[in-house]
Structures are given as C-alpha cells and as structure tokens.
C-alpha atoms as a PDB file:
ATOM      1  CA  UNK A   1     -19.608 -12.856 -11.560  1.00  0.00           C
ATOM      2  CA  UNK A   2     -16.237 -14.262 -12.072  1.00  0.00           C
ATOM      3  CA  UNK A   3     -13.796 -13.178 -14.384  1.00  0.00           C
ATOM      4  CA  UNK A   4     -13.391 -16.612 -16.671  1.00  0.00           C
ATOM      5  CA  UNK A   5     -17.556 -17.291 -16.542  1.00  0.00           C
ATOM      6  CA  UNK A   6     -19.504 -17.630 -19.377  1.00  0.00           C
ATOM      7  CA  UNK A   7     -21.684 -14.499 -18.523  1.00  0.00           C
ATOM      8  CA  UNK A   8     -18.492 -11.963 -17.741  1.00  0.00           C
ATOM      9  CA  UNK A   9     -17.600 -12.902 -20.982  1.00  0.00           C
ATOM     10  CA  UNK A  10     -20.240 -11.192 -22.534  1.00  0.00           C
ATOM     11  CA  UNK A  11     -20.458  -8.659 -19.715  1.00  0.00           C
ATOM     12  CA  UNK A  12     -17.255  -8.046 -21.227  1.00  0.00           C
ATOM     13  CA  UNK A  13     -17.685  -7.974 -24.732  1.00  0.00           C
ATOM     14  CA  UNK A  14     -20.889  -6.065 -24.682  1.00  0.00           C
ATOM     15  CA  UNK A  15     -18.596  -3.516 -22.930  1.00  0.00           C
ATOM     16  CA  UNK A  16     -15.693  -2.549 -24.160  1.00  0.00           C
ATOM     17  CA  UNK A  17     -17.640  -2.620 -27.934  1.00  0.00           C
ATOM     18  CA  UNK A  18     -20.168   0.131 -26.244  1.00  0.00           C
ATOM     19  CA  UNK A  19     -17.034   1.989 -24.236  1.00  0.00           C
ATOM     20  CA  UNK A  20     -15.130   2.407 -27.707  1.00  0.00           C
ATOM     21  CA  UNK A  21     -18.094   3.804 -29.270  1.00  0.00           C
ATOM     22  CA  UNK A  22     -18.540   6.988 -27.089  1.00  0.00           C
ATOM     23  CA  UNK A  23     -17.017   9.917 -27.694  1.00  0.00           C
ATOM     24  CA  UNK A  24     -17.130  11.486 -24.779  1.00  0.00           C
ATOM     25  CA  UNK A  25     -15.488  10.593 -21.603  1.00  0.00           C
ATOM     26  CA  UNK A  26     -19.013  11.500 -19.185  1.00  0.00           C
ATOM     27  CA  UNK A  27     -20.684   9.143 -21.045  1.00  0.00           C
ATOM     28  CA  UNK A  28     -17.993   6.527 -20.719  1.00  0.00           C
ATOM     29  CA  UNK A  29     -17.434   7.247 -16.851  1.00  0.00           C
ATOM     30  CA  UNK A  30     -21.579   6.858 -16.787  1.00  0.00           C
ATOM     31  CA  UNK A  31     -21.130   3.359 -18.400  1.00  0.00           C
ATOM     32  CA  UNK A  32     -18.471   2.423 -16.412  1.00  0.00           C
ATOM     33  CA  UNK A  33     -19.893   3.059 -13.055  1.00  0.00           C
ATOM     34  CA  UNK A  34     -23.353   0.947 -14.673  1.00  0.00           C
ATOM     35  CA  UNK A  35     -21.231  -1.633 -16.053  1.00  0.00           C
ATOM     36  CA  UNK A  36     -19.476  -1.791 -12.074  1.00  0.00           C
ATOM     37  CA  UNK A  37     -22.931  -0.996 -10.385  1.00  0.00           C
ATOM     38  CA  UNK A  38     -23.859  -4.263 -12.261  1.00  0.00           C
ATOM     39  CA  UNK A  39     -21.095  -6.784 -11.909  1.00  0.00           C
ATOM     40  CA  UNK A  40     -21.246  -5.764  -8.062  1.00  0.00           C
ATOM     41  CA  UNK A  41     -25.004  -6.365  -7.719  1.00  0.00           C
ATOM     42  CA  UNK A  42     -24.598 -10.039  -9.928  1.00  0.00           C
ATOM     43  CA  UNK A  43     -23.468 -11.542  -6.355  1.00  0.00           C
ATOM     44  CA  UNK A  44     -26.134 -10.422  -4.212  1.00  0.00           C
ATOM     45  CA  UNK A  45     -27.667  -6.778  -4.881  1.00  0.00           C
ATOM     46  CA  UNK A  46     -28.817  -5.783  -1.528  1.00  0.00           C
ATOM     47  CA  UNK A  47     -25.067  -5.024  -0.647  1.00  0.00           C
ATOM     48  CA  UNK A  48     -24.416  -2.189  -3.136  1.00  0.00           C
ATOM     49  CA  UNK A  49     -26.114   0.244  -1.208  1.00  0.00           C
ATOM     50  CA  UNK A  50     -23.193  -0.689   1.143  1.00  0.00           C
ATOM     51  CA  UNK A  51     -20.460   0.170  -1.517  1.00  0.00           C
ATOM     52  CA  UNK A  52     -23.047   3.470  -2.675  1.00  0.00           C
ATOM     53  CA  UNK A  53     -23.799   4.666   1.439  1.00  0.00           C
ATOM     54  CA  UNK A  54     -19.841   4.261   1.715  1.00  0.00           C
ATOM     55  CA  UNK A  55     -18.414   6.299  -1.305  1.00  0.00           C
ATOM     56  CA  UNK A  56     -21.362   8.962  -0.656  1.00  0.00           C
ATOM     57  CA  UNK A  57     -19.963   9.615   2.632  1.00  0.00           C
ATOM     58  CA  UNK A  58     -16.362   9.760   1.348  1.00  0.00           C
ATOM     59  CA  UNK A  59     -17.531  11.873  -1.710  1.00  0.00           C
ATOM     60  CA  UNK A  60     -19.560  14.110   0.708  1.00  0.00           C
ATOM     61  CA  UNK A  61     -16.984  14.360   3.502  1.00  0.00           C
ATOM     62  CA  UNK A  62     -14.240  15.645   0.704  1.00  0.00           C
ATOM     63  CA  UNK A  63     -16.371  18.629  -0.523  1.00  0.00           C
ATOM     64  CA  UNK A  64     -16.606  19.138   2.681  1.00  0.00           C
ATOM     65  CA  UNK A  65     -13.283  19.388   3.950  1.00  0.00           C
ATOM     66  CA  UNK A  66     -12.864  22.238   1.174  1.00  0.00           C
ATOM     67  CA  UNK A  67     -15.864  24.286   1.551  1.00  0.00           C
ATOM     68  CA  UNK A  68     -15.429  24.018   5.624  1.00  0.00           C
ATOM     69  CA  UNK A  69     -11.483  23.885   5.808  1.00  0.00           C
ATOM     70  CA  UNK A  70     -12.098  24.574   9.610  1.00  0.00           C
ATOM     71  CA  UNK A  71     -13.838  21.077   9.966  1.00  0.00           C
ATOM     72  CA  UNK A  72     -11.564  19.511   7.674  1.00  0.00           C
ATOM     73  CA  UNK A  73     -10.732  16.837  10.784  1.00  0.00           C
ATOM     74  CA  UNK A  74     -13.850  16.420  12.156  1.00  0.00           C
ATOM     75  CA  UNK A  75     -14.738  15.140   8.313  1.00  0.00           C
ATOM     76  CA  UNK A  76     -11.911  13.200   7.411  1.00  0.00           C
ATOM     77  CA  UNK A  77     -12.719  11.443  11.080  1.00  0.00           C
ATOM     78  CA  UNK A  78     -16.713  10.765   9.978  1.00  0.00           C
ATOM     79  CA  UNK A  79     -14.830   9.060   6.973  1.00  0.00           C
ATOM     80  CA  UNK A  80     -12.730   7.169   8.858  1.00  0.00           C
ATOM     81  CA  UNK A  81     -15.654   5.825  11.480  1.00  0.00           C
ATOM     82  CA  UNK A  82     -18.018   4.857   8.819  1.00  0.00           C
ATOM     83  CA  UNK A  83     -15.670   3.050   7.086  1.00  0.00           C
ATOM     84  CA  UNK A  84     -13.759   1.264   9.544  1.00  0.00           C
ATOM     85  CA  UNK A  85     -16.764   0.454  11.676  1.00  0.00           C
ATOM     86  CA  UNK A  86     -18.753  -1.040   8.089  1.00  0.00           C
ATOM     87  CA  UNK A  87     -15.976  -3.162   7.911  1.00  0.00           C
ATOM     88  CA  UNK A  88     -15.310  -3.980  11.212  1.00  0.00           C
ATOM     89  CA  UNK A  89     -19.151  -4.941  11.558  1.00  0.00           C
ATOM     90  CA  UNK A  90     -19.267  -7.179   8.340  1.00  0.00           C
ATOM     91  CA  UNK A  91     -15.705  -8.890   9.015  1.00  0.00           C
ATOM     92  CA  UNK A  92     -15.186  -9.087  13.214  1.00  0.00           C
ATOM     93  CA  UNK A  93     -18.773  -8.700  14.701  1.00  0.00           C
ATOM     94  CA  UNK A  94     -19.193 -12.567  14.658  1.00  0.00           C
ATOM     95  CA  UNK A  95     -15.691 -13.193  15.764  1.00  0.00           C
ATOM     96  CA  UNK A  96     -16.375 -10.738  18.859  1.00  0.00           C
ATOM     97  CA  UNK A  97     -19.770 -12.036  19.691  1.00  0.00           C
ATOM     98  CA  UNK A  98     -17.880 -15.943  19.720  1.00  0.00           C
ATOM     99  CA  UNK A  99     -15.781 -14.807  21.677  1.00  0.00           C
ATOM    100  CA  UNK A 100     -17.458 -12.910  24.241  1.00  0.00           C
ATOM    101  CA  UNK A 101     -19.853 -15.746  24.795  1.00  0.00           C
ATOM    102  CA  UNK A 102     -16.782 -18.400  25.207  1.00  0.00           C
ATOM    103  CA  UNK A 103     -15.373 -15.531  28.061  1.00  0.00           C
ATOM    104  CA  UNK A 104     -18.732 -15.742  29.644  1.00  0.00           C
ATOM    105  CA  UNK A 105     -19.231 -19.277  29.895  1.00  0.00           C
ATOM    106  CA  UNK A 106     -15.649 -19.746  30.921  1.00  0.00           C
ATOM    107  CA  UNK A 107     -16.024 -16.923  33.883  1.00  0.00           C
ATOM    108  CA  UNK A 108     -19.439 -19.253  34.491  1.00  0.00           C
ATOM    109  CA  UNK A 109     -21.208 -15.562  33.627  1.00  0.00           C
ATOM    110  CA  UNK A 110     -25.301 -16.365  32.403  1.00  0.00           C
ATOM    111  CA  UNK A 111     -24.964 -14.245  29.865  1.00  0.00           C
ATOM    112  CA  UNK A 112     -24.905 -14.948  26.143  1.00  0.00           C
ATOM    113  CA  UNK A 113     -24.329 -12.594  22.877  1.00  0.00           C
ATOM    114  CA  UNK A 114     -26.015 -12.735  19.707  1.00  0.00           C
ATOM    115  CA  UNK A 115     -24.838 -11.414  16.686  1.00  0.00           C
ATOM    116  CA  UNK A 116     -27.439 -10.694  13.486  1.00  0.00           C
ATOM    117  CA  UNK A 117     -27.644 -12.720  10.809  1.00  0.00           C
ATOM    118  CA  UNK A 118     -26.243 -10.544   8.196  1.00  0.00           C
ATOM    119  CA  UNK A 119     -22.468 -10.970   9.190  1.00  0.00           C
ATOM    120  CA  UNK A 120     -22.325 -14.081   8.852  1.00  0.00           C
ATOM    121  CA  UNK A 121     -22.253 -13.086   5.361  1.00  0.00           C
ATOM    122  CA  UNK A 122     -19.124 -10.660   4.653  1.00  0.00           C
ATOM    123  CA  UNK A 123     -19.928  -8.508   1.811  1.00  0.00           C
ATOM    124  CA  UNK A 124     -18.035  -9.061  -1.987  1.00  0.00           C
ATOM    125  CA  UNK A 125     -14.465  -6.940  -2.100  1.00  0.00           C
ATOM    126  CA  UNK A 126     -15.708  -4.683   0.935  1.00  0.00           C
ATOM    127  CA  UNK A 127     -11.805  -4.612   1.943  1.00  0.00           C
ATOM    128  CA  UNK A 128     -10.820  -2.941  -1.282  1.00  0.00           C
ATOM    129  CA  UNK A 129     -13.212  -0.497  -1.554  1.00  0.00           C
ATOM    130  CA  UNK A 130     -13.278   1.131   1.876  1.00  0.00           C
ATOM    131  CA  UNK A 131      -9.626   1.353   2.091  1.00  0.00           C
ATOM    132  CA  UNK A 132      -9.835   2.761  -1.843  1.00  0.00           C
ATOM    133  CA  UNK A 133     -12.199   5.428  -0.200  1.00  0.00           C
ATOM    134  CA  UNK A 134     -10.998   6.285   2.383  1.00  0.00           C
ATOM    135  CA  UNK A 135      -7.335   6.947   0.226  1.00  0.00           C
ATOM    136  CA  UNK A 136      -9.341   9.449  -1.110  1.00  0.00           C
ATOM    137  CA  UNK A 137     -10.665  11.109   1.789  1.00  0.00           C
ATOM    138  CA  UNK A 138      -6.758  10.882   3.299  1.00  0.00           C
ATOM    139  CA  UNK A 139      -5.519  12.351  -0.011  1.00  0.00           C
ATOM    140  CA  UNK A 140      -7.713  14.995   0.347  1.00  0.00           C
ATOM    141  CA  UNK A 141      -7.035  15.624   3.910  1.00  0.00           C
ATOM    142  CA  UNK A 142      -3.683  15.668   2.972  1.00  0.00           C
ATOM    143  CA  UNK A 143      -3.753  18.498   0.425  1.00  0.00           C
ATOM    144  CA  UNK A 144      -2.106  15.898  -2.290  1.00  0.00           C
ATOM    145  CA  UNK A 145      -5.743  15.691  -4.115  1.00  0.00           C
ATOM    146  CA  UNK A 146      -8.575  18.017  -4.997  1.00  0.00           C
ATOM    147  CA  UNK A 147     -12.032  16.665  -4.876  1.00  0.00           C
ATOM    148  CA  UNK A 148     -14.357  15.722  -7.426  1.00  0.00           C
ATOM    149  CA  UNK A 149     -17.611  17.692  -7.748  1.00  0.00           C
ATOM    150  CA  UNK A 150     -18.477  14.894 -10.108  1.00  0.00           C
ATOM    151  CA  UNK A 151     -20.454  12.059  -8.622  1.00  0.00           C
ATOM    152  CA  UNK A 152     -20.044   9.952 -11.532  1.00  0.00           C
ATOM    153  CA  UNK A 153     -16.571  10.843 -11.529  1.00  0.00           C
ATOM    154  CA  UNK A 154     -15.897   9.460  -7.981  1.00  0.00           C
ATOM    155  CA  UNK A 155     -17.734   6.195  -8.644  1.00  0.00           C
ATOM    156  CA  UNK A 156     -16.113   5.215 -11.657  1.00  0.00           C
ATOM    157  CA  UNK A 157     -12.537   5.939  -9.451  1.00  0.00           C
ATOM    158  CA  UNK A 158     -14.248   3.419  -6.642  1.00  0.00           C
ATOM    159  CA  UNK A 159     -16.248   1.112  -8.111  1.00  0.00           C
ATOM    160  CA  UNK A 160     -14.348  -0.061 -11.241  1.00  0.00           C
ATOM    161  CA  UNK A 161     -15.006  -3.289 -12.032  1.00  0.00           C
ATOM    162  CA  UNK A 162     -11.868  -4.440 -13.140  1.00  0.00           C
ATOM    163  CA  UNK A 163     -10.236  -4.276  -9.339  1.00  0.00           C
ATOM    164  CA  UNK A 164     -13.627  -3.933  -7.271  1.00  0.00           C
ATOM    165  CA  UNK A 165     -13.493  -7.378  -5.874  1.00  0.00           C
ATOM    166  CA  UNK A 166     -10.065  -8.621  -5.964  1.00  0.00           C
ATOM    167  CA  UNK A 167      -8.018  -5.221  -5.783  1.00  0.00           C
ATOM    168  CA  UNK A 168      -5.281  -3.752  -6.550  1.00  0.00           C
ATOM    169  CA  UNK A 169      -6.179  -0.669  -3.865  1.00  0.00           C
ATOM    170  CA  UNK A 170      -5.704   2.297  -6.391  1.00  0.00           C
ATOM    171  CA  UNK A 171      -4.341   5.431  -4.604  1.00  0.00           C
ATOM    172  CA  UNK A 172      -7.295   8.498  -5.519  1.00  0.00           C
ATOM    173  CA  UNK A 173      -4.164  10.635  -6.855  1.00  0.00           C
ATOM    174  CA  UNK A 174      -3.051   7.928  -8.317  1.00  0.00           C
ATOM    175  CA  UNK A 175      -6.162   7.171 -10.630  1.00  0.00           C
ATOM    176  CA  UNK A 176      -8.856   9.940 -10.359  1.00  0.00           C
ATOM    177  CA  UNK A 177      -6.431  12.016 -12.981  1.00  0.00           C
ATOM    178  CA  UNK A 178      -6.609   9.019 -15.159  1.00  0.00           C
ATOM    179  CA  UNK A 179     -10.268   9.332 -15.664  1.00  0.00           C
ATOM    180  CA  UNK A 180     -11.063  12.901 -16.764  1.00  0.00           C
ATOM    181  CA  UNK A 181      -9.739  12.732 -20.217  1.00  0.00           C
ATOM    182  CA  UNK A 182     -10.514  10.408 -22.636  1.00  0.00           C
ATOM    183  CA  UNK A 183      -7.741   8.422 -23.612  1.00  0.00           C
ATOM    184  CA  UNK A 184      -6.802   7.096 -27.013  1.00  0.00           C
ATOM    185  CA  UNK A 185      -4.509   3.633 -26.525  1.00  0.00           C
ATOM    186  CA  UNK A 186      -0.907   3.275 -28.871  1.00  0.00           C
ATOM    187  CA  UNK A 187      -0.964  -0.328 -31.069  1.00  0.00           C
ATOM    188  CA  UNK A 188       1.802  -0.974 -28.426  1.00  0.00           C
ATOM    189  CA  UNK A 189      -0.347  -0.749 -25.459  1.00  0.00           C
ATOM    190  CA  UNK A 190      -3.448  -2.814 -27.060  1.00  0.00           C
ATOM    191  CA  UNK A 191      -0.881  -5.288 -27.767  1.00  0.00           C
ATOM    192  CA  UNK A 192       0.734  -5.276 -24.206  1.00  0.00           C
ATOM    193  CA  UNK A 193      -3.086  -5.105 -22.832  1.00  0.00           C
ATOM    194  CA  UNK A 194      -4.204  -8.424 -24.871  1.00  0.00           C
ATOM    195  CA  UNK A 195      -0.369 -10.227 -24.294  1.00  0.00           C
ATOM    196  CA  UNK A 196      -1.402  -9.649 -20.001  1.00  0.00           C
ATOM    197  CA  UNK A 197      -5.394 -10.453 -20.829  1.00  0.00           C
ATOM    198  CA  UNK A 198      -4.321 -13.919 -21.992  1.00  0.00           C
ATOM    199  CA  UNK A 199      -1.483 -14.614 -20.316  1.00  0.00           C
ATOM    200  CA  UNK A 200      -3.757 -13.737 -17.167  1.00  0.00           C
ATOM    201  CA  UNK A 201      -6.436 -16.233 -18.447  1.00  0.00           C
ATOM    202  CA  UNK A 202      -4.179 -18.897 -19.212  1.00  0.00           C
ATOM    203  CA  UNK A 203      -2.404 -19.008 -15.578  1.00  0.00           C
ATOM    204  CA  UNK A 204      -6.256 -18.887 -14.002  1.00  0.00           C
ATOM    205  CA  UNK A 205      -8.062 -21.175 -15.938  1.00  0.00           C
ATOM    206  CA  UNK A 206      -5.281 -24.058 -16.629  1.00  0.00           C
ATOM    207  CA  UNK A 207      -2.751 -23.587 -14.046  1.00  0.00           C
ATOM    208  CA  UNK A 208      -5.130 -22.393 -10.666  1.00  0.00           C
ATOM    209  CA  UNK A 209      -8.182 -24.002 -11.395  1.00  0.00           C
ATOM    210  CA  UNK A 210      -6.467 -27.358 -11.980  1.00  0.00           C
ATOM    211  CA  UNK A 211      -4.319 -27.024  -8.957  1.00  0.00           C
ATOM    212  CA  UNK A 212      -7.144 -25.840  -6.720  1.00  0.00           C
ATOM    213  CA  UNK A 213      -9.088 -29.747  -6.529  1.00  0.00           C
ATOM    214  CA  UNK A 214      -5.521 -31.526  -4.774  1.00  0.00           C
ATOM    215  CA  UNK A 215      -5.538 -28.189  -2.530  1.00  0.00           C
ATOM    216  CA  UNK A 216      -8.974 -28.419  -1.199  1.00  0.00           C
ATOM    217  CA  UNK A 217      -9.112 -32.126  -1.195  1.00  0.00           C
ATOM    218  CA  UNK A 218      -5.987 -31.925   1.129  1.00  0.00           C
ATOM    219  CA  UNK A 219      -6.864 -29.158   3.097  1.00  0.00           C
ATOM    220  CA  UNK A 220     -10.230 -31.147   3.713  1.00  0.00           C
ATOM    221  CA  UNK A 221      -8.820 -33.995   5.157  1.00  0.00           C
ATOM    222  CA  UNK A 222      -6.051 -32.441   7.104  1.00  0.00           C
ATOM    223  CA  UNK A 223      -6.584 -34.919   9.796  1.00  0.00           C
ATOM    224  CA  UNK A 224      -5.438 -37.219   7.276  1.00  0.00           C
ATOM    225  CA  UNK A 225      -2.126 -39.133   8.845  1.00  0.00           C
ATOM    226  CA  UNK A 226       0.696 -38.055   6.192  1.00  0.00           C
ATOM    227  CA  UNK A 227       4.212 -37.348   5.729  1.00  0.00           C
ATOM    228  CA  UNK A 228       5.989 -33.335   6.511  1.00  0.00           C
ATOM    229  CA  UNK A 229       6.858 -33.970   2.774  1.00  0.00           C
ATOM    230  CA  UNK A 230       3.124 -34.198   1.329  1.00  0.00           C
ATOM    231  CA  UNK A 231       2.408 -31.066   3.208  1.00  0.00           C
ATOM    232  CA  UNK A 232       5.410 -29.470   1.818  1.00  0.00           C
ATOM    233  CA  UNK A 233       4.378 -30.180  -1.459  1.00  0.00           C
ATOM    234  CA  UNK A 234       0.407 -29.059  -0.705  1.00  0.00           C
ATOM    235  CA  UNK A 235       2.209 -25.851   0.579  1.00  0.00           C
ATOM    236  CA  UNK A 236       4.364 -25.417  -2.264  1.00  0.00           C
ATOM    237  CA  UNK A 237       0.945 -26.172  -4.924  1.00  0.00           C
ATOM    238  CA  UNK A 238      -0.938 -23.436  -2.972  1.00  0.00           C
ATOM    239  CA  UNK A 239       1.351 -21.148  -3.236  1.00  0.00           C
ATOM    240  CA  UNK A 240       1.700 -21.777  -6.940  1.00  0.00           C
ATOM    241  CA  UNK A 241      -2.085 -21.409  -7.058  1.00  0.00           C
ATOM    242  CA  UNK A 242      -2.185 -18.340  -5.308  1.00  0.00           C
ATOM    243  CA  UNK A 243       0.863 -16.663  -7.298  1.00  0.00           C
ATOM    244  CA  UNK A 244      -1.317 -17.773 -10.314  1.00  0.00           C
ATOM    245  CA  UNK A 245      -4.645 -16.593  -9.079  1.00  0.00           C
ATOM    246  CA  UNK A 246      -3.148 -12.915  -9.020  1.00  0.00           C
ATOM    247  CA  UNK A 247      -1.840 -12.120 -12.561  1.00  0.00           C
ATOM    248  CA  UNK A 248      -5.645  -9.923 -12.207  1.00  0.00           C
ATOM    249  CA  UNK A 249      -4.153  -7.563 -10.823  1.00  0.00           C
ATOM    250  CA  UNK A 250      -1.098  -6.472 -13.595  1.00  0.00           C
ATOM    251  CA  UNK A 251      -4.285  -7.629 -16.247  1.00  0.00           C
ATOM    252  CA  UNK A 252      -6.606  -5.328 -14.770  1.00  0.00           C
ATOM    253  CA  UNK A 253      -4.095  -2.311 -15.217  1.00  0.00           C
ATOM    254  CA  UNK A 254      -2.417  -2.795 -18.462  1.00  0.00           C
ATOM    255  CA  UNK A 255      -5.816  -3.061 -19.563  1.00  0.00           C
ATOM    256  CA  UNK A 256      -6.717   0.231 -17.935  1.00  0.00           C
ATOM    257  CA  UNK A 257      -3.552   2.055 -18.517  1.00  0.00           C
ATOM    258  CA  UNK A 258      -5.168   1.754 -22.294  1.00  0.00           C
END
C-alpha cells in the first residue's frame, strides 16, 4: 500500500476520523496496531507472522530479562539470533547459495546449492523492524528502558504504520513513552503536521515520481554509449529523487509528535 495510492488514502482517512474519536488511549493503541497489522498484510499477508513471531520474541525475551535478571544475556542473545538470522535468511541466503555454487564450479567441485524459493522474495520493511526490536531488547538489556507488560503496547511501538516500511528506526526509549498517554495536539502542531503532510506529498508525487521515468530509463540502458556528463546529470537527478523520496520520514513524525 503506498503512501500517495488511492486506497491509503482512505486507509487514511477512515483512520485518523476513528483515532480522534476514542477516548481512551488502549483503544487507540488497539486501532493502531489493526490499522498497521493491515497496511502490512496489503502487500502480501503471509509475511506478518514474520513481523508478529519477531516482536513476540523481543516482547517475550524483555519480560524475561526482568523476571530472570540472572539470564538477562542468555535472552537478550535469543533476541539477537532470531533477529539477525530472519534477516540474514530473507536478505543474504540467495546471495550465499550463488556464491557457493560459483566457488564450487570454479574449484571443479560436483556439488551444487539450492536455496528455497521464499528468499527470493525479501519481506516488506523487514530491515526496520528487526533493528526497531531488537533497540528494544538492547534498551532493556541496558537498564535505559522498562518493559511493557502490554502486548498491544509493544506492537503499536513496532509496527506503526507510519515508519513500518520505509523507517525512521525509532529508539524503544525514545517512543514507547510516547504511547501510554493520550495526547491532545496544540493548533501549532496540527498546523506544522499538515504544512510537512503536504509539503511531503508535493516533493513525492511531482518532483520523485516525475524524475523516476529518465532514472530508470537510463539506468536500463546503461550499456548505452554516452558522455561522463549525461551520467553526471542521471547521478545528480537520482539523487534529487532520492532526497525527495524521504521527506516520509520528518512527515511521519511531525504527524506523530501530534
């Protein structure tokens, strides 16, 4: 679901019109994580029990560090492993597998690796949200944080929408505290949150997404016999579509910060 479709559009509306009509801030943490559980599952559903088997192990691992402060290592390790080695599966498995079968046939070895299907395919945002859960975990290992007890709590910290997919990683001490208390926004930050939520738009939708047909057309024909200075400027226009492509992130929190 991306952020200037039709259908986040009214993913959004429908929303923010529900979130400002709760009262209390269990219900609204409860919508949020739905409203994320949702977006998340839009690209391909089968992956959020990735993103759910992830933050219960995080979520699980921080309890336990406090009720067994003895074992607080060995848990803050289990994090760690089931984290890194998700990701490293997803992202490097097929890289590995290449290039163990390029080392075989080059040592003339009759031996050849295969890798399964399913990392080909690297799961939606998967960077952001293991390194956001494991900050928790680290916090927590760290003494800077005390865990949740609230399930519903944690997920809304990990699997807000807003960020899921396209970051920025949010420290846990950083935005757990955010999102115990309800929060009541000044006219000055609505106005600072809309001013970023269309200046955001504006730089995606007319400035990236017009840029981003010369890129790709250039980038496809690379082999293309041209001048240092046409690369220099294709460099110079992906850069500019890049810079613009990121104006999410400030969006995402001066929206939240309401």
């Amino acid at each position: 679901m991306l952020f200037n479709s039709v259908i986040f559009l009214f993913f959004g509306v429908f929303f923010y019109a529900t979130w400002f009509c709760l009262r209390q801030q269990r219900h609204r943490l409860i919508l949020l994580v739905l409203a994320s559980f949702i977006f998340y599952s839009y690209w391909d559903w089968r992956y959020l029990f990735l993103l759910t088997a992830s933050g219960l192990v995080d979520y699980s691992a921080a309890l336990g560090m406090v009720r067994w402060p003895q074992r607080r290592r060995a848990f803050l390790l289990a994090s760690i492993a089931m984290n890194l080695g998700a990701l490293g599966t997803f992202k490097y498995l097929g890289f590995a597998v290449d290039n163990g079968n390029s080392l075989f046939s080059l040592l003339g070895l009759p031996y050849e690796l295969s890798a399964p299907s399913f990392t080909l395919v690297i799961p939606l945002g998967i960077s952001f949200y293991t390194f956001q859960s494991m900050s928790y975990t680290i916090d927590v290992y760290r003494g800077r944080l005390q865990p949740t007890h609230s399930v519903i709590h944690f997920f809304a910290f990990l699997s807000m929408f807003p960020q899921l997919v396209a970051g920025p990683i949010e420290r846990a001490a950083s935005l757990l505290p955010q999102l115990e208390h309800k929060r009541t926004p000044t006219s000055q930050q609505c106005w600072d949150g809309w001013r970023f939520l269309v200046r955001g738009y504006f730089k995606k939708c007319v400035i990236a997404d017009n840029l981003a047909p010369m890129v790709n057309q250039a980038f496809a024909h690379s082999d293309a016999t041209t001048s240092g200075m046409y690369w220099w400027w294709i460099a110079a226009l992906f850069a500019f579509q890049i810079t613009a492509t990121s104006v999410a992130i400030p969006t995402s929190r001066a929206v939240w910060a309401a």
